[in-house]
C-alpha atoms as a PDB file:
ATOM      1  CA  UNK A   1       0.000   0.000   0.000  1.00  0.00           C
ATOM      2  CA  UNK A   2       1.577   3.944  -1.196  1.00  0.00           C
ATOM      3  CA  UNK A   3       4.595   1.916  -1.750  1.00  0.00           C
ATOM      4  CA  UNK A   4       6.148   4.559  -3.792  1.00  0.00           C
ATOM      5  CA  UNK A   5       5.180   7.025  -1.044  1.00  0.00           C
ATOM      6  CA  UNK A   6       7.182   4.324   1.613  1.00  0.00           C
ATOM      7  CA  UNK A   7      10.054   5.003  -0.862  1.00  0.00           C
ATOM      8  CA  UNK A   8      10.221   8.563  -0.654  1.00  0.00           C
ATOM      9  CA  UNK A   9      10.004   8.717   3.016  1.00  0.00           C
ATOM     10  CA  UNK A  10      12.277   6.744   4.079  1.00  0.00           C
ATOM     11  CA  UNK A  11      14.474   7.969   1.257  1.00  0.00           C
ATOM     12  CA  UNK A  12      14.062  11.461   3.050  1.00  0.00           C
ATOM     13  CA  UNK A  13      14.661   9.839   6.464  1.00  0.00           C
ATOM     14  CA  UNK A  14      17.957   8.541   5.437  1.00  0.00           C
ATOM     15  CA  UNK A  15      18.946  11.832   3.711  1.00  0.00           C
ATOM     16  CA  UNK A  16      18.267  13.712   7.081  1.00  0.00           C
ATOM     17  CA  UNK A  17      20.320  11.138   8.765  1.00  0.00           C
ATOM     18  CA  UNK A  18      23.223  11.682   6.008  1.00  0.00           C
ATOM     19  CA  UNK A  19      23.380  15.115   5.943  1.00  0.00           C
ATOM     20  CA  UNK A  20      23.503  15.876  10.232  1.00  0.00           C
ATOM     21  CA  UNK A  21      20.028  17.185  10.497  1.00  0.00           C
ATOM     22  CA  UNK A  22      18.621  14.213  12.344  1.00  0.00           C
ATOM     23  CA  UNK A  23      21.055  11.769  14.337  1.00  0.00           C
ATOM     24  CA  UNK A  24      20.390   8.270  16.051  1.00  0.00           C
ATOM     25  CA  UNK A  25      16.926   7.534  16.079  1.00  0.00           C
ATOM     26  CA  UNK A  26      15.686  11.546  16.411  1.00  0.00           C
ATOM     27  CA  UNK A  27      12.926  12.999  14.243  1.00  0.00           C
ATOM     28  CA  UNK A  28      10.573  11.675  11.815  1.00  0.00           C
ATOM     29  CA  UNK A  29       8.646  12.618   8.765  1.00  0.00           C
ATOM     30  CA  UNK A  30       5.934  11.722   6.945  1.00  0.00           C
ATOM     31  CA  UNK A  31       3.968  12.034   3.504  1.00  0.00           C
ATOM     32  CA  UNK A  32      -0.164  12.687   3.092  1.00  0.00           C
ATOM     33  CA  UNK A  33      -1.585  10.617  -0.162  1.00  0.00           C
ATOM     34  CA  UNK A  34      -3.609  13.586  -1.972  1.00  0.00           C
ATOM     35  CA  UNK A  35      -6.050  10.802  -3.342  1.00  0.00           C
ATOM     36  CA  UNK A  36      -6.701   8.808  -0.429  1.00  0.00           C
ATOM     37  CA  UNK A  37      -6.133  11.055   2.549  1.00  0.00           C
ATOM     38  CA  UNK A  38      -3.389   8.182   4.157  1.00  0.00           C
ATOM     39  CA  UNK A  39      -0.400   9.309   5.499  1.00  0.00           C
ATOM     40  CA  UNK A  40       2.432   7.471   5.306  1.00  0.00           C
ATOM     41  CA  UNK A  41       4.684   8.066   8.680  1.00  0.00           C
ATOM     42  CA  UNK A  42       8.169   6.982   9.750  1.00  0.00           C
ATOM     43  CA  UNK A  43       8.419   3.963  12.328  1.00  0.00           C
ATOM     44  CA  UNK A  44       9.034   4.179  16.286  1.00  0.00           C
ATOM     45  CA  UNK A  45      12.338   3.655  17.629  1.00  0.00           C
ATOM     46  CA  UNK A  46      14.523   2.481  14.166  1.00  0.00           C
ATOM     47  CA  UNK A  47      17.672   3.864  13.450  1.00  0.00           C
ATOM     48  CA  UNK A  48      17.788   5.214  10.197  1.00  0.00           C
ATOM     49  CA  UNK A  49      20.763   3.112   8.964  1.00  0.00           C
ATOM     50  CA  UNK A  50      18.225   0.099   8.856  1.00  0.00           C
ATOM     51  CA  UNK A  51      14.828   1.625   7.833  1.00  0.00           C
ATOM     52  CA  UNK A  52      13.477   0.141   5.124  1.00  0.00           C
ATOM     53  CA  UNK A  53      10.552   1.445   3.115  1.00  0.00           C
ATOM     54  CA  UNK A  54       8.378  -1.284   3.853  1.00  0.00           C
ATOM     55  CA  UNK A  55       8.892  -0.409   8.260  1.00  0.00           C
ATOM     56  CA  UNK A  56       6.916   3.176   7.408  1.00  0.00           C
ATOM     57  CA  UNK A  57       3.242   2.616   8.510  1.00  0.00           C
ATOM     58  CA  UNK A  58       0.541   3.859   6.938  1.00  0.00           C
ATOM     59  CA  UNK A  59      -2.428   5.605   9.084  1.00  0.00           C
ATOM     60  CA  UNK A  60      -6.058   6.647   8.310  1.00  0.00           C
ATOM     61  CA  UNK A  61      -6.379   9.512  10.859  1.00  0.00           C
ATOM     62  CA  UNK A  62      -5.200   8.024  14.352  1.00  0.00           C
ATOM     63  CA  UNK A  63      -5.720   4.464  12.869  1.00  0.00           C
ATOM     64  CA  UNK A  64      -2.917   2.537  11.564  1.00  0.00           C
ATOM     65  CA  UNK A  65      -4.302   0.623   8.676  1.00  0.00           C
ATOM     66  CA  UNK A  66      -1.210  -0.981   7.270  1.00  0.00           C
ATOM     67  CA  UNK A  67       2.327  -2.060   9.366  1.00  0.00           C
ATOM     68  CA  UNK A  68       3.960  -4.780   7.016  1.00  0.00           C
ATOM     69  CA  UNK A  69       6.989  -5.478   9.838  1.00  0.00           C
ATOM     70  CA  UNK A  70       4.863  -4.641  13.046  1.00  0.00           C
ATOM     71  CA  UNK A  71       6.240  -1.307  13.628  1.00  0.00           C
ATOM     72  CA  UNK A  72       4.695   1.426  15.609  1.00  0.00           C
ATOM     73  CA  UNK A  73       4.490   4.724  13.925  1.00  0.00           C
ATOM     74  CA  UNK A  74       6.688   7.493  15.164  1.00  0.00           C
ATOM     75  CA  UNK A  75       5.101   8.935  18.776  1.00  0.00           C
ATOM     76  CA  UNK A  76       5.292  12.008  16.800  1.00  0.00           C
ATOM     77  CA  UNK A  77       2.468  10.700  14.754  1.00  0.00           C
ATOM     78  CA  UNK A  78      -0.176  12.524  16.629  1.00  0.00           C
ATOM     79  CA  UNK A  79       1.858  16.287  15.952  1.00  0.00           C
ATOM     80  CA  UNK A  80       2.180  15.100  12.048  1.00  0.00           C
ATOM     81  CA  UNK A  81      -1.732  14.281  11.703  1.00  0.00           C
ATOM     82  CA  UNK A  82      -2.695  17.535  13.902  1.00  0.00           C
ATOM     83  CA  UNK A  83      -0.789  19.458  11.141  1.00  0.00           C
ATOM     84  CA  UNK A  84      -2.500  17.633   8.195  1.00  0.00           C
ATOM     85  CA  UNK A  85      -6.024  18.111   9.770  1.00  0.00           C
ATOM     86  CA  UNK A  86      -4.736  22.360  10.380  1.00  0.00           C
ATOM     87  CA  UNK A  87      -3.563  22.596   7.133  1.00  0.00           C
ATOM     88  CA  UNK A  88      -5.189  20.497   4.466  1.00  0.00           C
ATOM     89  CA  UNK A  89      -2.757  21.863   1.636  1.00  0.00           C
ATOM     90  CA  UNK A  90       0.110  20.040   3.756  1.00  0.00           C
ATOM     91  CA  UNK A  91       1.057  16.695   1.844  1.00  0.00           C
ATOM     92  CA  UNK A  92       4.625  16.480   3.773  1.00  0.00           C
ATOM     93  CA  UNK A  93       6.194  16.866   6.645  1.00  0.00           C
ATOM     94  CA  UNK A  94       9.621  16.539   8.118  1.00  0.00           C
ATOM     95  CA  UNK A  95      10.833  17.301  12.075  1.00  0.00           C
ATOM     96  CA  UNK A  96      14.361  17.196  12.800  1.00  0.00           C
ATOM     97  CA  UNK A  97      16.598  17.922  15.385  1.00  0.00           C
ATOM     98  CA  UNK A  98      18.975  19.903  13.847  1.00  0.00           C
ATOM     99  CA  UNK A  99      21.367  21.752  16.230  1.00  0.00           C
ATOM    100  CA  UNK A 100      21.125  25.042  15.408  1.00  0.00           C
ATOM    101  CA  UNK A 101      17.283  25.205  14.929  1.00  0.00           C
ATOM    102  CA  UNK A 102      17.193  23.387  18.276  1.00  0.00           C
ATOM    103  CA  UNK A 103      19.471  25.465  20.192  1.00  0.00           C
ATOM    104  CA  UNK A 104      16.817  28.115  19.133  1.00  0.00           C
ATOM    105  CA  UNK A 105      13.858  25.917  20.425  1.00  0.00           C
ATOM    106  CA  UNK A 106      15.761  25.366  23.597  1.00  0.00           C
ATOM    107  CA  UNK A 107      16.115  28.961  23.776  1.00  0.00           C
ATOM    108  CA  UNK A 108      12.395  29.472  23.320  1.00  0.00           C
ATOM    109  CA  UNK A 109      13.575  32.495  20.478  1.00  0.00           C
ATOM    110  CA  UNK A 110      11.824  32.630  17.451  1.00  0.00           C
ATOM    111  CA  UNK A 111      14.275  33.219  14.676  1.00  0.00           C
ATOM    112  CA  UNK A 112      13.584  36.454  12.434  1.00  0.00           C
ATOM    113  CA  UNK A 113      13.805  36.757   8.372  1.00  0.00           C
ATOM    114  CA  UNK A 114      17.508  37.435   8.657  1.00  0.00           C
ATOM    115  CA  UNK A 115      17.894  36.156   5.067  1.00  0.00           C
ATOM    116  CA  UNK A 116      15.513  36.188   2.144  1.00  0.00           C
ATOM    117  CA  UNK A 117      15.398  32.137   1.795  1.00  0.00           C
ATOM    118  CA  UNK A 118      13.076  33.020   4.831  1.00  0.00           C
ATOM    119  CA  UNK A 119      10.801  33.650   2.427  1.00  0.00           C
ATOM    120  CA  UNK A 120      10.639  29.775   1.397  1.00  0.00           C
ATOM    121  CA  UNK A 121       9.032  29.012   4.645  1.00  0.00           C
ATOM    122  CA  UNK A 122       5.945  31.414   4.127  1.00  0.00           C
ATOM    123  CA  UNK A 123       6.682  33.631   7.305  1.00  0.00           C
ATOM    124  CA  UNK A 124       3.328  35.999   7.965  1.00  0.00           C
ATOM    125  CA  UNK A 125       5.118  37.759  10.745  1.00  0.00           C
ATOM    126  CA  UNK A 126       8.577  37.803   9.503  1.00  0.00           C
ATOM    127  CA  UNK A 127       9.782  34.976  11.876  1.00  0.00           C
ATOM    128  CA  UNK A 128      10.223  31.164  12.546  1.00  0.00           C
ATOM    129  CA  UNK A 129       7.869  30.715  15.753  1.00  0.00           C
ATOM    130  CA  UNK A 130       8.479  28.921  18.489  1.00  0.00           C
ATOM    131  CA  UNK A 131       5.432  26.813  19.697  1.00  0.00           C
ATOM    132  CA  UNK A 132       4.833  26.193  23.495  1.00  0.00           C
ATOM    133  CA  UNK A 133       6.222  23.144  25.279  1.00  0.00           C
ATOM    134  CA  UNK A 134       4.496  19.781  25.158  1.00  0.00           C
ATOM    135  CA  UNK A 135       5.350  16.924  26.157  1.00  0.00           C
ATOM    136  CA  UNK A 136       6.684  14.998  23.158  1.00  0.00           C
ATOM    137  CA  UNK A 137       3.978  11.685  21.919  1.00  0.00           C
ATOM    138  CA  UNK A 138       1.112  13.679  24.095  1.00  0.00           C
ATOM    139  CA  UNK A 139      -1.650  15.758  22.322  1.00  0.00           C
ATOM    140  CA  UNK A 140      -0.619  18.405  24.468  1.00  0.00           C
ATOM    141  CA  UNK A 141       2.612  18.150  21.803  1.00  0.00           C
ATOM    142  CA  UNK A 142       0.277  18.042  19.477  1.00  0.00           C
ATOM    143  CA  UNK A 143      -2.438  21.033  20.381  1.00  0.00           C
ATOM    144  CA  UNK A 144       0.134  23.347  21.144  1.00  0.00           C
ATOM    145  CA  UNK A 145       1.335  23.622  17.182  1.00  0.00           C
ATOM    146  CA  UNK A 146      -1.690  24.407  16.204  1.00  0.00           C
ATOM    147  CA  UNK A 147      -1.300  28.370  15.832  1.00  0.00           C
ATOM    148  CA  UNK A 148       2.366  28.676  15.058  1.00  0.00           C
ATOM    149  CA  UNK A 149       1.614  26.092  11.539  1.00  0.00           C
ATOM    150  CA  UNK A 150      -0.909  28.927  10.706  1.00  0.00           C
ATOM    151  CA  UNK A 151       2.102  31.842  11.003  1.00  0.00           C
ATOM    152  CA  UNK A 152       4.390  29.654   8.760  1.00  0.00           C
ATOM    153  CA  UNK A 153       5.491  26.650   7.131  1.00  0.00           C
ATOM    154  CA  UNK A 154       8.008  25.890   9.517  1.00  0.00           C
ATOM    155  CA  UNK A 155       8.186  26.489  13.650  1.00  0.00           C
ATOM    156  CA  UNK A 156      10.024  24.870  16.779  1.00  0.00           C
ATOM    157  CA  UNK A 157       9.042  23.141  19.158  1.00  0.00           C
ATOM    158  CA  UNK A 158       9.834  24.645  22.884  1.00  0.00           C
ATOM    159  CA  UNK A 159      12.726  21.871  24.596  1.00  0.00           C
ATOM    160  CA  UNK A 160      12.373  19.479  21.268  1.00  0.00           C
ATOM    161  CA  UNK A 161      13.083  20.592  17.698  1.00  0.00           C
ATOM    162  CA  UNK A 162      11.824  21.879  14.621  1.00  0.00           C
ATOM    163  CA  UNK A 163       8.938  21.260  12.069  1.00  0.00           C
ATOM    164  CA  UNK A 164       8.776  22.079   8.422  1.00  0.00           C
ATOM    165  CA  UNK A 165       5.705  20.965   5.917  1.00  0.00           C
ATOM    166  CA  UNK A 166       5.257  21.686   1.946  1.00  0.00           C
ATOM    167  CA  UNK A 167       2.077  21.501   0.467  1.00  0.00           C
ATOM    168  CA  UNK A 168       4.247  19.495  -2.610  1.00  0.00           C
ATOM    169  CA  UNK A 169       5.738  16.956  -1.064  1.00  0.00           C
ATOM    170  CA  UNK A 170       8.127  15.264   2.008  1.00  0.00           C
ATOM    171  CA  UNK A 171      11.295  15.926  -0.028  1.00  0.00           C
ATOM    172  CA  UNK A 172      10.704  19.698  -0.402  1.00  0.00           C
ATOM    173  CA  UNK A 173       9.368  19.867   3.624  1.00  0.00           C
ATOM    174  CA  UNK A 174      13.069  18.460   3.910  1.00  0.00           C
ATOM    175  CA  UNK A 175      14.547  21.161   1.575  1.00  0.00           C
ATOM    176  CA  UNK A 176      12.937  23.648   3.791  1.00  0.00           C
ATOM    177  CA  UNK A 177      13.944  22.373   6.603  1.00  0.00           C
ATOM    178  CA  UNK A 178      17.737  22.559   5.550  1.00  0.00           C
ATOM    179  CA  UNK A 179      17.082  25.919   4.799  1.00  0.00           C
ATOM    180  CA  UNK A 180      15.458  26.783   8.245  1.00  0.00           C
ATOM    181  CA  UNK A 181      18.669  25.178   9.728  1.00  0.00           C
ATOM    182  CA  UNK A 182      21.046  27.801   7.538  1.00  0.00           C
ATOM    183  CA  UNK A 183      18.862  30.295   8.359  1.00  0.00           C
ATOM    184  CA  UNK A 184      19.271  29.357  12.142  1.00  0.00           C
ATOM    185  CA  UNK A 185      22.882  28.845  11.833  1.00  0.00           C
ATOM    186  CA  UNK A 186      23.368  32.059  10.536  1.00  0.00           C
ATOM    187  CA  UNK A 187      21.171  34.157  13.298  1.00  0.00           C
ATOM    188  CA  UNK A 188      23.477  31.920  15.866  1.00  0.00           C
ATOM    189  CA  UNK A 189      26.585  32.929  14.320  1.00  0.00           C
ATOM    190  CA  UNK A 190      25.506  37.021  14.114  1.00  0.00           C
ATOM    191  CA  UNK A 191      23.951  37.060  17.724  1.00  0.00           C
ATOM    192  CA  UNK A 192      27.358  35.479  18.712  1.00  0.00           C
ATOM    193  CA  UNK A 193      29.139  38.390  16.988  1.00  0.00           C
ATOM    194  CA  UNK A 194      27.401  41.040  17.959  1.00  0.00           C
ATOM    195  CA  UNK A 195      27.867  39.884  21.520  1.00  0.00           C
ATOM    196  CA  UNK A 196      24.182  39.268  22.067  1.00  0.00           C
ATOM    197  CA  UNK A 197      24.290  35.636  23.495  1.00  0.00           C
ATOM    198  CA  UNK A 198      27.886  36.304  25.836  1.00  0.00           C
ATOM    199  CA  UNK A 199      26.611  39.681  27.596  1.00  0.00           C
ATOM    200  CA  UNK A 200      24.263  39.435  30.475  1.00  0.00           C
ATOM    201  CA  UNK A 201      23.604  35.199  28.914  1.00  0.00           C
ATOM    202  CA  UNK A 202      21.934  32.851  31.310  1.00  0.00           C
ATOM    203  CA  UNK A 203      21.223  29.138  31.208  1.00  0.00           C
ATOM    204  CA  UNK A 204      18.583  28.048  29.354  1.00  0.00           C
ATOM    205  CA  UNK A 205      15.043  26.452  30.907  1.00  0.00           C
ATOM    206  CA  UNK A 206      15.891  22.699  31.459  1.00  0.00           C
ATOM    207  CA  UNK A 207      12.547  20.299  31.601  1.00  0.00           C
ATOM    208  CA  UNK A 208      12.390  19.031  35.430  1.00  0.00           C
ATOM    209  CA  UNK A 209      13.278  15.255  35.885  1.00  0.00           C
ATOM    210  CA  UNK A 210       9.439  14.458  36.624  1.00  0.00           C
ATOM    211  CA  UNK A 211       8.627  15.669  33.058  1.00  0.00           C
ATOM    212  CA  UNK A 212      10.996  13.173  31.965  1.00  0.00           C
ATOM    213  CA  UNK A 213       9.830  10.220  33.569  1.00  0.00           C
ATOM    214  CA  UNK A 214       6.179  10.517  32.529  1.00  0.00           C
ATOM    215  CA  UNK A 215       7.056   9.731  28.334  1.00  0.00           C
ATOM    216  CA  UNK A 216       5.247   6.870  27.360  1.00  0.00           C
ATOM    217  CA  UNK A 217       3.841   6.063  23.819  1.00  0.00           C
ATOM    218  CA  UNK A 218       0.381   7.480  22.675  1.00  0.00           C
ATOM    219  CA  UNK A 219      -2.457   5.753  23.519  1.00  0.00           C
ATOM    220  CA  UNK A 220      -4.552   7.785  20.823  1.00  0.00           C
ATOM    221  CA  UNK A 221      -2.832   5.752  18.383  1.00  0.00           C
ATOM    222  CA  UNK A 222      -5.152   2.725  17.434  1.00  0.00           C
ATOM    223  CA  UNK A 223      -2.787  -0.011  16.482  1.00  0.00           C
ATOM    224  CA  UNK A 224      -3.550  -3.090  14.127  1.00  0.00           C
ATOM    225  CA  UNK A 225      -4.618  -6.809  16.486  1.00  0.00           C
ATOM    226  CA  UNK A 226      -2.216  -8.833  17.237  1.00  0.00           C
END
């Protein structure tokens, strides 16, 4: 089932892995079938190294209709269909960890239009926003992205990472994410410049340790019987 579609992704997926914007078993991404409405999502807990097109699951809203190796979808799933159902001209959608764009996230600082390739990610107020905290595989995650994918095609997520979607297709949500990542790169490497993250700098907001003990996999997610 969207076997081509299980191609691309995890194509994507390995790129990501390749080229430093994802590492280990960080960030997933995903691809909406225009005909059918399915979305085709990135496995649970496999390194990239060994994904194979047929691990990618394929879900009907919170339903997983089709898991050829018995894979779990990403616990990101519920963020990626919360976007789809926000923005119906979405069809892909890639979330990284890349370490500038995260430092950002961590930082809780949206990053401005420093550049013009800003303009790729469809900025309405001349920013990359930073979406509140959630705990990542809750629908808290999930709610909480639900205004910032309305200001622009990409955003970060407070303590976690970034998000980037294309209303073409998962490998140009990638491209755009690499460019959010220059873009972020660059606003690091002025700030540091200008003296703006040295003068007066504090540590960051770190997530208590009994926010990190309560992760456990969504239980929204409807997975196929056993």
């Amino acid at each position: 089932m969207l076997e081509e579609l299980k191609e691309r992704v995890t194509a994507v997926a390995k790129r990501a892995q390749s080229e430093g914007l994802c590492k280990h078993k960080s960030g997933n991404f995903s691809m909406r079938d225009t005909e059918t409405g399915l979305v085709v999502v990135t496995p649970s807990g496999v390194d990239r190294d060994a994904l194979r097109p047929a691990d990618c699951v394929v879900m009907d809203g919170l339903r997983v209709v089709e898991a050829a190796t018995g894979l779990r979808p990403t616990s990101e799933a519920l963020v990626h269909l919360r976007i789809y159902r926000e923005r119906p001209d979405v069809v892909g959608v890639a979330h990284t960890h890349s370490q500038y764009a995260t430092t950002f996230a961590v930082l809780g600082r949206p990053i401005p239009a420093i550049v013009y390739e800003a303009s790729y990610l469809h900025p309405s107020k001349a920013r990359i926003p930073v979406a509140p905290y959630g705990r990542p595989g809750t629908m808290a995650a999930a709610d909480v992205v639900a205004d910032a994918i309305h200001e622009a095609d990409a955003f970060l997520m407070r303590s976690h990472g970034a998000v980037v979607v294309s209303a073409r297709d998962v490998e140009d949500a990638y491209l755009n994410a690499c460019y959010l990542e220059e873009i972020a790169e660059l606003y690091y490497h002025a700030l540091t410049a200008g003296g703006a993250l040295t003068a007066g700098a504090v540590d960051p907001e770190a997530l208590p340790a009994s926010e990190l003990q309560k992760w456990a996999y969504p239980s929204e997610i409807v997975l196929p019987e056993q």
